[in-house]
Each structure stands twice: as C-alpha cells, then as structure tokens.
C-alpha atoms as a PDB file:
ATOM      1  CA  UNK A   1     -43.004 -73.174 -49.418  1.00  0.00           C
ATOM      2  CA  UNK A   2     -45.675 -70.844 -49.896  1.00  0.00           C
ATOM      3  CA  UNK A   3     -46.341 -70.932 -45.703  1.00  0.00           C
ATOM      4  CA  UNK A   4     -42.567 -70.496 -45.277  1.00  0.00           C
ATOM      5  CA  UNK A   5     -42.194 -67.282 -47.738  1.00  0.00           C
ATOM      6  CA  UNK A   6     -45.492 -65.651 -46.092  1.00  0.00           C
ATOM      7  CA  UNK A   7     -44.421 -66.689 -42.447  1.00  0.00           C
ATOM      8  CA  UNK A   8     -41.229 -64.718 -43.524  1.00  0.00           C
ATOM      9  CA  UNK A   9     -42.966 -61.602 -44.945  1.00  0.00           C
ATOM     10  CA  UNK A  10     -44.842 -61.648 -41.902  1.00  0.00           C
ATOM     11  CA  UNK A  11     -41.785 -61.615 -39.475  1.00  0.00           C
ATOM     12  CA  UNK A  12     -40.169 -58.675 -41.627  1.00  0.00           C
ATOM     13  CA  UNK A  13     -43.550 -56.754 -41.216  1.00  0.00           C
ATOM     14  CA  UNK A  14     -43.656 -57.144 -37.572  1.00  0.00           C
ATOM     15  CA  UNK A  15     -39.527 -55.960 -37.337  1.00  0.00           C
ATOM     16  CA  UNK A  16     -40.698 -52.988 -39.954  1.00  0.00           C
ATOM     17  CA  UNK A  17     -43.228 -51.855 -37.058  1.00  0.00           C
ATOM     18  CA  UNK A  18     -41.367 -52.263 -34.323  1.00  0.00           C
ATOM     19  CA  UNK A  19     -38.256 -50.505 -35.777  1.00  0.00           C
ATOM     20  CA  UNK A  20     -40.649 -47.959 -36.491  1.00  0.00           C
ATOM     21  CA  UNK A  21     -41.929 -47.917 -33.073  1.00  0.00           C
ATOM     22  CA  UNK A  22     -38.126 -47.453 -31.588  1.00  0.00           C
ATOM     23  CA  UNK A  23     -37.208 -44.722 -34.116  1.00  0.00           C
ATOM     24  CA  UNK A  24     -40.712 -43.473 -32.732  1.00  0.00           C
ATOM     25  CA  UNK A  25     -38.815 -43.041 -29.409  1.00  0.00           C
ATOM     26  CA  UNK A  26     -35.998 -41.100 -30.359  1.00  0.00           C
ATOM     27  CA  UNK A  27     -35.904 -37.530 -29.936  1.00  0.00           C
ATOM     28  CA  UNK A  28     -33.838 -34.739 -31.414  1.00  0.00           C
ATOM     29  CA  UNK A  29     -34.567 -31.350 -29.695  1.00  0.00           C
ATOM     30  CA  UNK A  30     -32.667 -28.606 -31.978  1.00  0.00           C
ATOM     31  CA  UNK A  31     -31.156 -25.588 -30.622  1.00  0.00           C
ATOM     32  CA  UNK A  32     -30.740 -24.575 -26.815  1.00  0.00           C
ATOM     33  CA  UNK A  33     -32.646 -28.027 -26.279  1.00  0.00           C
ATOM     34  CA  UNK A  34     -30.534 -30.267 -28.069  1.00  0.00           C
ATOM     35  CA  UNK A  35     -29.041 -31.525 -25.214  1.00  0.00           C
ATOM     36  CA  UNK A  36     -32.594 -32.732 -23.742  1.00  0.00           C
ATOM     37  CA  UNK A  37     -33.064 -35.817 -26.098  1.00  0.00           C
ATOM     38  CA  UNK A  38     -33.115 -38.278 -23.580  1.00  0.00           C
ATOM     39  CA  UNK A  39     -36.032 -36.516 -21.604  1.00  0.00           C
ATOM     40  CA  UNK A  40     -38.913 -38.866 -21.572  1.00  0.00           C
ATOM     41  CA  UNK A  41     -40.772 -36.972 -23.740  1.00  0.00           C
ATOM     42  CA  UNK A  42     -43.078 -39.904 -24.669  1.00  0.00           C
ATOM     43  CA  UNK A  43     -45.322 -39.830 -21.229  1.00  0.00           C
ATOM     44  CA  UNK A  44     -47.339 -37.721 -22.555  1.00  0.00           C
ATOM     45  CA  UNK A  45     -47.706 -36.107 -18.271  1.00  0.00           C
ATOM     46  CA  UNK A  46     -44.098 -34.830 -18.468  1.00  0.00           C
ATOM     47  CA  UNK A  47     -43.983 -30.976 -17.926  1.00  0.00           C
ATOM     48  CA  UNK A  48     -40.557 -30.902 -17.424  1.00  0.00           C
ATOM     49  CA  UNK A  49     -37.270 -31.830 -18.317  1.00  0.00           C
ATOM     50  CA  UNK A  50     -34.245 -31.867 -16.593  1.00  0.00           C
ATOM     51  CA  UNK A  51     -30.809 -31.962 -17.160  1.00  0.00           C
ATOM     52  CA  UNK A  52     -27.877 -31.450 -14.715  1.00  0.00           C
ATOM     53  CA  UNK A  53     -24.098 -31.497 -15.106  1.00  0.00           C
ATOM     54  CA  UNK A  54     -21.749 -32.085 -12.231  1.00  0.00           C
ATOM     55  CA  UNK A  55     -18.080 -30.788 -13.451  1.00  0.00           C
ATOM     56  CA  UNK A  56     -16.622 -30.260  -9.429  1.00  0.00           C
ATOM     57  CA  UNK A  57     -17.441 -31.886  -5.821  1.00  0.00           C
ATOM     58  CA  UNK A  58     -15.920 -34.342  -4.053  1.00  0.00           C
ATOM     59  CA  UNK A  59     -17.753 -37.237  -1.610  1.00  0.00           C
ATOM     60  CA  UNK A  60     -16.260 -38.460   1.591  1.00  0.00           C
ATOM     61  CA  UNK A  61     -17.089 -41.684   3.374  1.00  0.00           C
ATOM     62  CA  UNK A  62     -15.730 -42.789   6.651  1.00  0.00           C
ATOM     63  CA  UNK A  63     -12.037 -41.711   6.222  1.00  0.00           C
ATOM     64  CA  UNK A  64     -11.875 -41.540   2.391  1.00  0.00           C
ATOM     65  CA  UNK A  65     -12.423 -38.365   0.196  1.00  0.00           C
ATOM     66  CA  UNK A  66     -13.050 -38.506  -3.472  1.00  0.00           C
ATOM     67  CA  UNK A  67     -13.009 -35.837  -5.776  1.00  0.00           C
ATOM     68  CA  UNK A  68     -15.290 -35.666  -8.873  1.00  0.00           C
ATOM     69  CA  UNK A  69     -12.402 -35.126 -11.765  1.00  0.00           C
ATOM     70  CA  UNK A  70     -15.387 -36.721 -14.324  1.00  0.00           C
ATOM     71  CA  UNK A  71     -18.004 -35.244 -14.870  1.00  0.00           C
ATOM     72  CA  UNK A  72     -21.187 -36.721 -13.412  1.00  0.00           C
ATOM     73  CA  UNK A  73     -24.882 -36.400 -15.989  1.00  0.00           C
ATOM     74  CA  UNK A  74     -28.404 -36.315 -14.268  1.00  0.00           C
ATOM     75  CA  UNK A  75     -30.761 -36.644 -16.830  1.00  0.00           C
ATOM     76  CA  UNK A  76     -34.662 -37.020 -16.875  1.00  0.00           C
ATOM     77  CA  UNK A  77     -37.794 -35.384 -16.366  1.00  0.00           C
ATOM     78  CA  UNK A  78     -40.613 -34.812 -14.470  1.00  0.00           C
ATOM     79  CA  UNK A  79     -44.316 -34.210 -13.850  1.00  0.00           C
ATOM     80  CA  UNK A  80     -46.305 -32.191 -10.695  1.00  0.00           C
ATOM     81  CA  UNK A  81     -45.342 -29.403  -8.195  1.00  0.00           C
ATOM     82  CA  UNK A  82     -43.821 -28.856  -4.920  1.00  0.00           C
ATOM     83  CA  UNK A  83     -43.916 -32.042  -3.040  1.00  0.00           C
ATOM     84  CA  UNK A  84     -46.023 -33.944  -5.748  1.00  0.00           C
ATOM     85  CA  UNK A  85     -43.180 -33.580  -7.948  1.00  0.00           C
ATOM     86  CA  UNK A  86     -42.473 -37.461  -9.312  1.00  0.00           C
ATOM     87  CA  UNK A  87     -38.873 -37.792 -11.389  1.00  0.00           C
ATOM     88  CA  UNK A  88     -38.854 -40.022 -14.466  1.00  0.00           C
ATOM     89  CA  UNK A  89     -35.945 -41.635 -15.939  1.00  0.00           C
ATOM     90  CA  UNK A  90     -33.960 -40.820 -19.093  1.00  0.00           C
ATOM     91  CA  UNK A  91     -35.358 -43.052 -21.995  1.00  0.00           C
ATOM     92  CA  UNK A  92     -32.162 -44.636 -22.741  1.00  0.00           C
ATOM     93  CA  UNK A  93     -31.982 -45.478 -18.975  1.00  0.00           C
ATOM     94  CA  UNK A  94     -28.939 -43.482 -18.319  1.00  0.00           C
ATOM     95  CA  UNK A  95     -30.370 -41.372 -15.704  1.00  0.00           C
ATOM     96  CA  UNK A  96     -27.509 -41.197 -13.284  1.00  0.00           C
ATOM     97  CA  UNK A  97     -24.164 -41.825 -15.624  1.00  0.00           C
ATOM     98  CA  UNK A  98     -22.366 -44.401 -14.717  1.00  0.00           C
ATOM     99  CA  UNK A  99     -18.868 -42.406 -13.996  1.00  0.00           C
ATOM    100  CA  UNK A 100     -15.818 -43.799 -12.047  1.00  0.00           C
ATOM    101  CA  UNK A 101     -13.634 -41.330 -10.108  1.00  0.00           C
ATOM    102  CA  UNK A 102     -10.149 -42.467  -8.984  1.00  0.00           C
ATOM    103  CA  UNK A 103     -10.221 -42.782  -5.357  1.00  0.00           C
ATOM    104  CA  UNK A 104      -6.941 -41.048  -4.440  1.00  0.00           C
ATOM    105  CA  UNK A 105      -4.465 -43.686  -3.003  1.00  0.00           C
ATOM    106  CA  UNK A 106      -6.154 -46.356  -4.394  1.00  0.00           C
ATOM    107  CA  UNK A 107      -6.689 -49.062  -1.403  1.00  0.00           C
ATOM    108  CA  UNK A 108      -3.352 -48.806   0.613  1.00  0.00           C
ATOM    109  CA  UNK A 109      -3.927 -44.672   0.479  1.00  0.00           C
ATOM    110  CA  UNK A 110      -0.360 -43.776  -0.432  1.00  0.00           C
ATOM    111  CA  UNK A 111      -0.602 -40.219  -1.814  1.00  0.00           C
ATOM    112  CA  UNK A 112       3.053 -38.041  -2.726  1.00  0.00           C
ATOM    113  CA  UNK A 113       3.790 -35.798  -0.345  1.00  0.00           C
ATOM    114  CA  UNK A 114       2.468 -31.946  -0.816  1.00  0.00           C
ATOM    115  CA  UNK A 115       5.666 -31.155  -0.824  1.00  0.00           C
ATOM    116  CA  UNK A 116       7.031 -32.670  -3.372  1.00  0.00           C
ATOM    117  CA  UNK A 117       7.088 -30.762  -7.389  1.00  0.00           C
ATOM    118  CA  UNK A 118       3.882 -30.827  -9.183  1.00  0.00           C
ATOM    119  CA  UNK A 119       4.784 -32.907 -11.770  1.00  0.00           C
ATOM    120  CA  UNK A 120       6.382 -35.551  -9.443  1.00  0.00           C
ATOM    121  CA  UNK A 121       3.317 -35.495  -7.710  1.00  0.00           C
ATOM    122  CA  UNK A 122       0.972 -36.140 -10.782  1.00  0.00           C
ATOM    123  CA  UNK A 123       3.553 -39.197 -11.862  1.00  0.00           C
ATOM    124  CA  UNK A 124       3.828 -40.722  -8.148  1.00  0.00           C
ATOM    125  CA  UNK A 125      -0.095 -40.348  -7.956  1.00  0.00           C
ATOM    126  CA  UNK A 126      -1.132 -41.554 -11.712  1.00  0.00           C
ATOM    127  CA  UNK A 127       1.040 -45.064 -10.775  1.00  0.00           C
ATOM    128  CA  UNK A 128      -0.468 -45.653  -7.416  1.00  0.00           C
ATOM    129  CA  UNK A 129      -4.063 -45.070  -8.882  1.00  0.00           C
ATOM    130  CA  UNK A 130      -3.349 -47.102 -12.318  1.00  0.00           C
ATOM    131  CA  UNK A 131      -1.415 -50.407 -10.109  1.00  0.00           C
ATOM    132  CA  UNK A 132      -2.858 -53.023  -8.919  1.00  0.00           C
ATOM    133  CA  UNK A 133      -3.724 -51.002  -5.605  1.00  0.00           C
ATOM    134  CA  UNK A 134      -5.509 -48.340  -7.991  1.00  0.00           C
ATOM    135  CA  UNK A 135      -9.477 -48.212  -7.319  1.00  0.00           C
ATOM    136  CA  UNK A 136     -12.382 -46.323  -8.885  1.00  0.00           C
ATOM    137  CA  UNK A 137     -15.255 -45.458  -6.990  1.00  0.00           C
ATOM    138  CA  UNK A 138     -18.615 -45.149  -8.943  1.00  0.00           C
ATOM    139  CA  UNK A 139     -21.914 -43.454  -7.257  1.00  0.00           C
ATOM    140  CA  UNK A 140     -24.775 -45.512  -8.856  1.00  0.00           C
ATOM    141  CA  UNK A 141     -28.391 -44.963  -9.003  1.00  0.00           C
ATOM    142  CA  UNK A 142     -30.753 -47.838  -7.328  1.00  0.00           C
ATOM    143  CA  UNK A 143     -34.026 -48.660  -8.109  1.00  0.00           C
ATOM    144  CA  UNK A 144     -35.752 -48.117 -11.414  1.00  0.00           C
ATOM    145  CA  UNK A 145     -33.896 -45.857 -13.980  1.00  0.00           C
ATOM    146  CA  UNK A 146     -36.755 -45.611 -16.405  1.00  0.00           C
ATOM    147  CA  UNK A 147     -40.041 -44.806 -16.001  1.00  0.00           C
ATOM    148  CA  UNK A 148     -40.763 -43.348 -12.416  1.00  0.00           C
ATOM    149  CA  UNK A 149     -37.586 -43.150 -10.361  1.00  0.00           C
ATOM    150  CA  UNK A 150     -37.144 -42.850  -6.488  1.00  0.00           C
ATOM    151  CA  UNK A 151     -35.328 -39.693  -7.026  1.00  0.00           C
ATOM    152  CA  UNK A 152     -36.968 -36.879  -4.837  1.00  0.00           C
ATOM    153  CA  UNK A 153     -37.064 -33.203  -6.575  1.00  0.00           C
ATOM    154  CA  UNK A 154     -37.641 -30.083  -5.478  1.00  0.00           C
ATOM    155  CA  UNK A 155     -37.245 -27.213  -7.216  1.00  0.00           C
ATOM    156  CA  UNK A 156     -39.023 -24.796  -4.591  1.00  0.00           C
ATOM    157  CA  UNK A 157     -36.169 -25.784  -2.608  1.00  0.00           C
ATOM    158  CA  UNK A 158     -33.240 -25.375  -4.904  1.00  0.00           C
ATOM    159  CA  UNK A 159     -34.788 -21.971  -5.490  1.00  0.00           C
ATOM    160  CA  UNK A 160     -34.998 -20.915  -2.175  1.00  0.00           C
ATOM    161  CA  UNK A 161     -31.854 -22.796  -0.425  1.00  0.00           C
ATOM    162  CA  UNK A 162     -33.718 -24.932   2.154  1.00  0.00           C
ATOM    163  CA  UNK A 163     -34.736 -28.545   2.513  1.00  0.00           C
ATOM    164  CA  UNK A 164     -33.958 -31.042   0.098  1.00  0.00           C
ATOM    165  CA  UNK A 165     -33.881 -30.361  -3.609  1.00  0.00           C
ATOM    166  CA  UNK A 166     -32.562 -33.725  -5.085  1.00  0.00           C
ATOM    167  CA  UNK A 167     -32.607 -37.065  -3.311  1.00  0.00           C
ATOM    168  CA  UNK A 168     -30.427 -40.173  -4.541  1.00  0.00           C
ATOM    169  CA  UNK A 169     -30.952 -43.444  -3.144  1.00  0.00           C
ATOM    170  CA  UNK A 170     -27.555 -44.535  -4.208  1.00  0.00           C
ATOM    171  CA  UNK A 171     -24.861 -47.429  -3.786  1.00  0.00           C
ATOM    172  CA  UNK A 172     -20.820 -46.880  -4.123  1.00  0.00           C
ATOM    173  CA  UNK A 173     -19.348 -49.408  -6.230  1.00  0.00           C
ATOM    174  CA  UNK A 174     -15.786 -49.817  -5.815  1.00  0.00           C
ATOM    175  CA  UNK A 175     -13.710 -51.707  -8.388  1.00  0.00           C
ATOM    176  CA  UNK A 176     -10.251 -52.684  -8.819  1.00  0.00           C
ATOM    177  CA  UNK A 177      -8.753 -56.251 -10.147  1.00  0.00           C
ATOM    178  CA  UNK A 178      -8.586 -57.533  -6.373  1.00  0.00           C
ATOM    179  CA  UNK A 179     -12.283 -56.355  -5.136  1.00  0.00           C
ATOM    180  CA  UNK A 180     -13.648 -57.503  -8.304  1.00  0.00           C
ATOM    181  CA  UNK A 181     -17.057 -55.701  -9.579  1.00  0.00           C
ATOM    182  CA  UNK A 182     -19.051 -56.398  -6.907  1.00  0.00           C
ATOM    183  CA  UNK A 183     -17.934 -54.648  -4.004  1.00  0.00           C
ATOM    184  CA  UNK A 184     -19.905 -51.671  -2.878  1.00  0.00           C
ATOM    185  CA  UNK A 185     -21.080 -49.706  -0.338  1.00  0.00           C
ATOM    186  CA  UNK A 186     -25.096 -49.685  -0.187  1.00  0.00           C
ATOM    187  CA  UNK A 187     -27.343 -51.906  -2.057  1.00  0.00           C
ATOM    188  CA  UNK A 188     -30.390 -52.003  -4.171  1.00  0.00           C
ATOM    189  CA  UNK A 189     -32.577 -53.266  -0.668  1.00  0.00           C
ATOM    190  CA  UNK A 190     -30.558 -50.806   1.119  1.00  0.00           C
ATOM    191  CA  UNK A 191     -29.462 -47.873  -0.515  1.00  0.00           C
ATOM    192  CA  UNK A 192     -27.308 -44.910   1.137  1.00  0.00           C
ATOM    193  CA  UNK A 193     -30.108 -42.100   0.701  1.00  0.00           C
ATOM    194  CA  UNK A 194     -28.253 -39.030   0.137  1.00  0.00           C
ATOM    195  CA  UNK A 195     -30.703 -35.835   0.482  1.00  0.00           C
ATOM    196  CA  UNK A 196     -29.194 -32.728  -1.239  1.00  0.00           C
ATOM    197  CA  UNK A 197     -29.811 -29.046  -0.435  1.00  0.00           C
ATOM    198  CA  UNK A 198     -28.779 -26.048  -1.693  1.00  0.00           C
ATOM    199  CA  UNK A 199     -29.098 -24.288   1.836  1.00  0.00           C
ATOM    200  CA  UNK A 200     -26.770 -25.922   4.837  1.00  0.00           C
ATOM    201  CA  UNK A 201     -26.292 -29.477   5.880  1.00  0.00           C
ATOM    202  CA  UNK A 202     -23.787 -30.370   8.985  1.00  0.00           C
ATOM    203  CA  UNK A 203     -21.051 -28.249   8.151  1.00  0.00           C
ATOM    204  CA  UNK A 204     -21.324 -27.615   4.926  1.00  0.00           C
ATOM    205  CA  UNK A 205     -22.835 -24.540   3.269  1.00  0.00           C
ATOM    206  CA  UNK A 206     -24.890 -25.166  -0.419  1.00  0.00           C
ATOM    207  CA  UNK A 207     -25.586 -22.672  -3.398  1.00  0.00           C
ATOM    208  CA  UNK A 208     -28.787 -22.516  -5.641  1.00  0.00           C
ATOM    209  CA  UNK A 209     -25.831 -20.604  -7.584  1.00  0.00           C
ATOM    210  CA  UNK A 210     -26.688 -17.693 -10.609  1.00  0.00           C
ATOM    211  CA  UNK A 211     -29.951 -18.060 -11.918  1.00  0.00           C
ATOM    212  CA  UNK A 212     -31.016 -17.402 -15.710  1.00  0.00           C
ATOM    213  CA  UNK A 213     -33.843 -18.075 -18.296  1.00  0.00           C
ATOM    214  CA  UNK A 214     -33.893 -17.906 -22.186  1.00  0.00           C
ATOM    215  CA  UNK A 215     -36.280 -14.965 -23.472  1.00  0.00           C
ATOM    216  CA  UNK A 216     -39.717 -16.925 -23.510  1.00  0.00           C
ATOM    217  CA  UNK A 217     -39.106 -18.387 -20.194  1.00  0.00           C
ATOM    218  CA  UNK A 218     -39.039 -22.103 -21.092  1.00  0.00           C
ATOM    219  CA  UNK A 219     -35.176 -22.725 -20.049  1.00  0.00           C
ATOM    220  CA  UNK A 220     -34.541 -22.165 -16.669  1.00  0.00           C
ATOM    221  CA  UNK A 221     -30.385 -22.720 -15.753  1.00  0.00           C
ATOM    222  CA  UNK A 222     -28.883 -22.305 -12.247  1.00  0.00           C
ATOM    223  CA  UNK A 223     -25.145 -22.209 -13.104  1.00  0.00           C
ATOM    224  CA  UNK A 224     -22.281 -22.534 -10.080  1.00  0.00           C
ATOM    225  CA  UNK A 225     -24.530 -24.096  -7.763  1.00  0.00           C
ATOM    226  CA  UNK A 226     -23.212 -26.318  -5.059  1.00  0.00           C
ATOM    227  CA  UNK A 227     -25.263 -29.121  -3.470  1.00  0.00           C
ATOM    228  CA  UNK A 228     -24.587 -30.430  -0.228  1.00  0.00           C
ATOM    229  CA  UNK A 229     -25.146 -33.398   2.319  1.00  0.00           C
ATOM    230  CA  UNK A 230     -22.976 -33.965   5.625  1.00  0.00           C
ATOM    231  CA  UNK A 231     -25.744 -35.493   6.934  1.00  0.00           C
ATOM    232  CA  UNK A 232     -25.816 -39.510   5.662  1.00  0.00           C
ATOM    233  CA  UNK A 233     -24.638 -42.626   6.733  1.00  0.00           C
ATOM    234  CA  UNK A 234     -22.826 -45.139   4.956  1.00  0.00           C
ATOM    235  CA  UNK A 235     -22.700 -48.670   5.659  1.00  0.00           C
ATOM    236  CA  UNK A 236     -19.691 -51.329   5.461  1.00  0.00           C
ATOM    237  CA  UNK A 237     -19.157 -52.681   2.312  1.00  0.00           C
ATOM    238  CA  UNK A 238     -20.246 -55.613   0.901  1.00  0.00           C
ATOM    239  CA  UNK A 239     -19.179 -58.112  -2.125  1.00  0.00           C
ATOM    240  CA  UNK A 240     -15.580 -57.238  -2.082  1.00  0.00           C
ATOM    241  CA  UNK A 241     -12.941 -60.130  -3.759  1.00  0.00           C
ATOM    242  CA  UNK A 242     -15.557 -62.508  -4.993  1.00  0.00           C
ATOM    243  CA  UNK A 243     -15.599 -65.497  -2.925  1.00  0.00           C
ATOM    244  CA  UNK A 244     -13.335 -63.983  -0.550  1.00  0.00           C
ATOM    245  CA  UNK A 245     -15.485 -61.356   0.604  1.00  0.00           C
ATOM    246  CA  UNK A 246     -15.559 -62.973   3.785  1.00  0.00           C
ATOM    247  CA  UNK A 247     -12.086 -61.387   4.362  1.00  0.00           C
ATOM    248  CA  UNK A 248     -11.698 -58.797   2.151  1.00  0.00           C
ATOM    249  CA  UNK A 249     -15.267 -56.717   3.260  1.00  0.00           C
ATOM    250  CA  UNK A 250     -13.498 -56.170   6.738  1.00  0.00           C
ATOM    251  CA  UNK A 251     -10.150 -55.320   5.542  1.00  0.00           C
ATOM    252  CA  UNK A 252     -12.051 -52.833   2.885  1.00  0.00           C
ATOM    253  CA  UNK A 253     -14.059 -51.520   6.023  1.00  0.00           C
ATOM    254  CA  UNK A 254     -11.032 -51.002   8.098  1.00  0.00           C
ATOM    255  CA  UNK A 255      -9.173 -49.060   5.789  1.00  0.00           C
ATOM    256  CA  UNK A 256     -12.310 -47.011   4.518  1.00  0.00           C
ATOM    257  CA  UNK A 257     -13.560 -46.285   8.158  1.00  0.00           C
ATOM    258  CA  UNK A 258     -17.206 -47.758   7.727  1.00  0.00           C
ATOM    259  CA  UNK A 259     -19.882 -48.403   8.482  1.00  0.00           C
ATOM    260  CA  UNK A 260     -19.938 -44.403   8.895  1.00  0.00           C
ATOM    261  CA  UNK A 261     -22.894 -42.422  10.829  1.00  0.00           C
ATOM    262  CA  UNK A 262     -24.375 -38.952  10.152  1.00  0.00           C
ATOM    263  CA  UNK A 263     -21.426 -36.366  10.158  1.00  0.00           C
ATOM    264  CA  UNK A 264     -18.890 -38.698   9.098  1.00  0.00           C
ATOM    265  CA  UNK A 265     -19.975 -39.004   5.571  1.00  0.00           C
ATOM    266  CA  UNK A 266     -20.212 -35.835   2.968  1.00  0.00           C
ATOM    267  CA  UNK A 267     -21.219 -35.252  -0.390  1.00  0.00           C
ATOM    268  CA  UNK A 268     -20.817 -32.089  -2.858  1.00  0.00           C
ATOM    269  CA  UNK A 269     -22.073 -32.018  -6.176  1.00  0.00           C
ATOM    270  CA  UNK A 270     -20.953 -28.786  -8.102  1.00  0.00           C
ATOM    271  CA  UNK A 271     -21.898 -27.408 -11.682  1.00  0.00           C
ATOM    272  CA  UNK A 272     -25.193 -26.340 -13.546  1.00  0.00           C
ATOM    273  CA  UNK A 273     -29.107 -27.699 -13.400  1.00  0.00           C
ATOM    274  CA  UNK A 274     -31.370 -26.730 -16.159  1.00  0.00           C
ATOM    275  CA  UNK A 275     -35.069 -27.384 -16.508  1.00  0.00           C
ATOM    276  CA  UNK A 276     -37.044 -26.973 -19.754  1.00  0.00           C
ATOM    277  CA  UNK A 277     -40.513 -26.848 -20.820  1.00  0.00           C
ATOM    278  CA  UNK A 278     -41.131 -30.052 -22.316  1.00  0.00           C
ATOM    279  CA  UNK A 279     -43.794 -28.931 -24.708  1.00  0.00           C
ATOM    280  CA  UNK A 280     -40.783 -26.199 -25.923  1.00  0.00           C
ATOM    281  CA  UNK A 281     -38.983 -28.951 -26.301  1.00  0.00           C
ATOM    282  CA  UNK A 282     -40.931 -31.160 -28.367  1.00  0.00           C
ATOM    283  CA  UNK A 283     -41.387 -28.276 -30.585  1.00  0.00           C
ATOM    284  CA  UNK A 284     -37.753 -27.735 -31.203  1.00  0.00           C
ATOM    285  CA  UNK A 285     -37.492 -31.411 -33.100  1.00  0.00           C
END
C-alpha cells in the first residue's frame, strides 16, 4: 500500500513539473506584440519574430486559378542575416495555417456566366462549390514545422524588391468526398518549391508595399505588399480517390492541366509582414 500511495505521489510530481514545463512554453506578448505569442521565443538564438497575414492573392496551376477568400497566417521566427538567415517554426507548430480555399468550379469547373445578376451568380456558384463536385484546395507546408524549417527568408530582399524573400517548399492538397484526403499536388520527398519576390517574376510584377516602424524601432510592418512567383512547376497529382487513384490521378490531371512547367503555374500572396524584436517582445509579457 505504502509503495502504491508513494508510486502515486511520485507520478503527480512528475505531471506537476511537466505541466509546469508546458505553461513554461506559453507566451503572452501584451500590446502591439500580442499577436507574436507563437514566436519561438524559447531558443534562446531567436532575434526575430515574424508574423505575416495573407488577406488577397490567388494561385494558378496548370489551367486552374484559385483565389485566396481565407486568409492565409505565416507565423515564426528567426535567427542570422542576409543569406544566413534560418526560419524557425511557430511553437504550436502552426507555421503555415492550414486554410482551404474553394477552388472555383469545384472539379467539373462549371462557373455562372458573368453575365448573369450578382446574386444569381453567388447562389449558382455557392451550390457547385458546396455539391458533391465542390473541392477545396489547401497550400501546405512540408518538412519540419517546428524547430528549424526549410523556409528561405530574406528580408534584404523584400526590402529592396529583388530575389527571393520567402521560399515555401509546399504541397496542394485537394479534398472533396470523391478524391478523399489524400490527393495532392507535391509531396513531402518532392515538394513544389515556390520562391517569392517582391520585385518581378515571369509576368508578374511584386510589391515590398508601405513600409512603417513603431517609435523605438522594434516593429517593422510592410502593409499592401504583393508577393509573386510565375516561375514554378507543378507536378501531376497524386493520391486522388483512395484505392482508385489509379484512375482518378489522370482524370484529376486532365482536368487541372498538370504536370505544369515554369510559366504555367503562378502564385500571389497579398497583405501585411511584420517583424519584431524578439527581446521587445519578451519584455512585453
């Protein structure tokens, strides 16, 4: 008995410390840093935090265009300069939110005519999308989304519109009841790398946007800045209807247009970036 009860006092110790160790984790930056808590703040390297908002954009592969109508989060941090720079994840691990976008048409592409009133439009559109044809499309992050990422960062180049400022090695992951939740485009062996700049890629033209700081110069925010890439490939898709993916990846890849080379593919990412000092955050708790 008396084994049992200490064996049992021991246990609750050792949840005690490492409950104590997880509420260790947490952060709560006040003020114009509150929305930095999931900077890894607990590497004790980190210089910087990072926190970026995508409220606009759109990405096209092969023949299909999605607009971002959700909001897309970027969260992290980071440590070095220039091309030293290395990007660590969010604590929580949601470095890259996890956001579907309705991919217009869903899989048969039937959109209302332009033509037609607004609000017809919206109700033709909303039952395509919502049906059993309705897909989402979801860009997701591969490798390691805590600790040190394979996102590339440059803030040199954001700054001065040239090069590449973020890079994403990403996968697509489309979803409906028929493909099932393991079709996408890319993989974690072989993501689709998709280098953003702020200066020109292909055809497209990229922003750094309006750029402000706070009074001590420990929040830096670029706000209506566009990010670009026309310059990726895609790959066919993979996983699609479970066990039948043996038919359903080609009839995906017919109707999306891949595999897709350089120039066929495009990606905007459109909304506000801010960076703060780490230490100035940390003090804010």
């Amino acid at each position: 008995m008396k084994k049992f009860i200490t064996g049992g006092i021991t246990a609750a110790l050792v949840s005690l410390v490492f409950a104590s160790m997880a509420l260790a984790s947490v952060h709560h930056p006040t003020g114009e840093f509150e929305h930095f808590g999931e900077c890894p703040l607990n590497r004790a390297t980190i210089t910087d935090c990072v926190l970026s908002v995508s409220n606009g954009g759109a990405f096209t592969v092969g023949k299909k265009t999605v607009p971002l109508v959700n909001p897309v989060t970027l969260q992290g941090g980071y440590e070095g300069t220039g091309s030293a720079i290395k990007f660590y994840g969010a604590e929580n691990g949601e470095t890259l939110s996890k956001t579907p976008q309705p991919v217009p048409g869903g899989l048969l592409g039937i959109t209302a005519p332009t033509w037609w009133p607004k609000f017809l439009q919206n109700w033709f559109n909303e039952k395509i999308n919502k049906g059993l044809t309705g897909v989402t499309a979801t860009v997701e992050l591969t490798g390691p989304t805590k600790g040190l990422t394979n996102i590339s960062l440059s803030t040199e180049n954001l700054l001065l519109e040239k090069g590449t400022a973020l890079g994403l090695p990403a996968k697509i992951h489309l979803e409906n009841s028929i493909l099932g939740s393991s079709c996408y485009i890319g993989s974690e062996s072989s993501p689709v790398q998709i280098n953003f700049t702020s200066g020109t890629s292909g055809s497209l033209k990229g922003s750094a946007g309006t750029f402000s700081h706070n009074e001590e110069f420990t929040l830096l925010t670029f706000s209506g800045g566009k990010l670009v890439n026309n310059t990726f490939s895609a790959p066919g898709a993979s996983g699609c209807g479970g066990i039948f993916s043996v038919l359903v990846d080609p009839l995906v890849n017919s109707i999306l247009g891949v595999p897709a080379g350089s120039g066929a593919n495009s990606a905007t990412l459109e909304g506000k970036i801010q960076d703060a000092n780490a230490g100035a955050v940390k003090e804010s708790e």
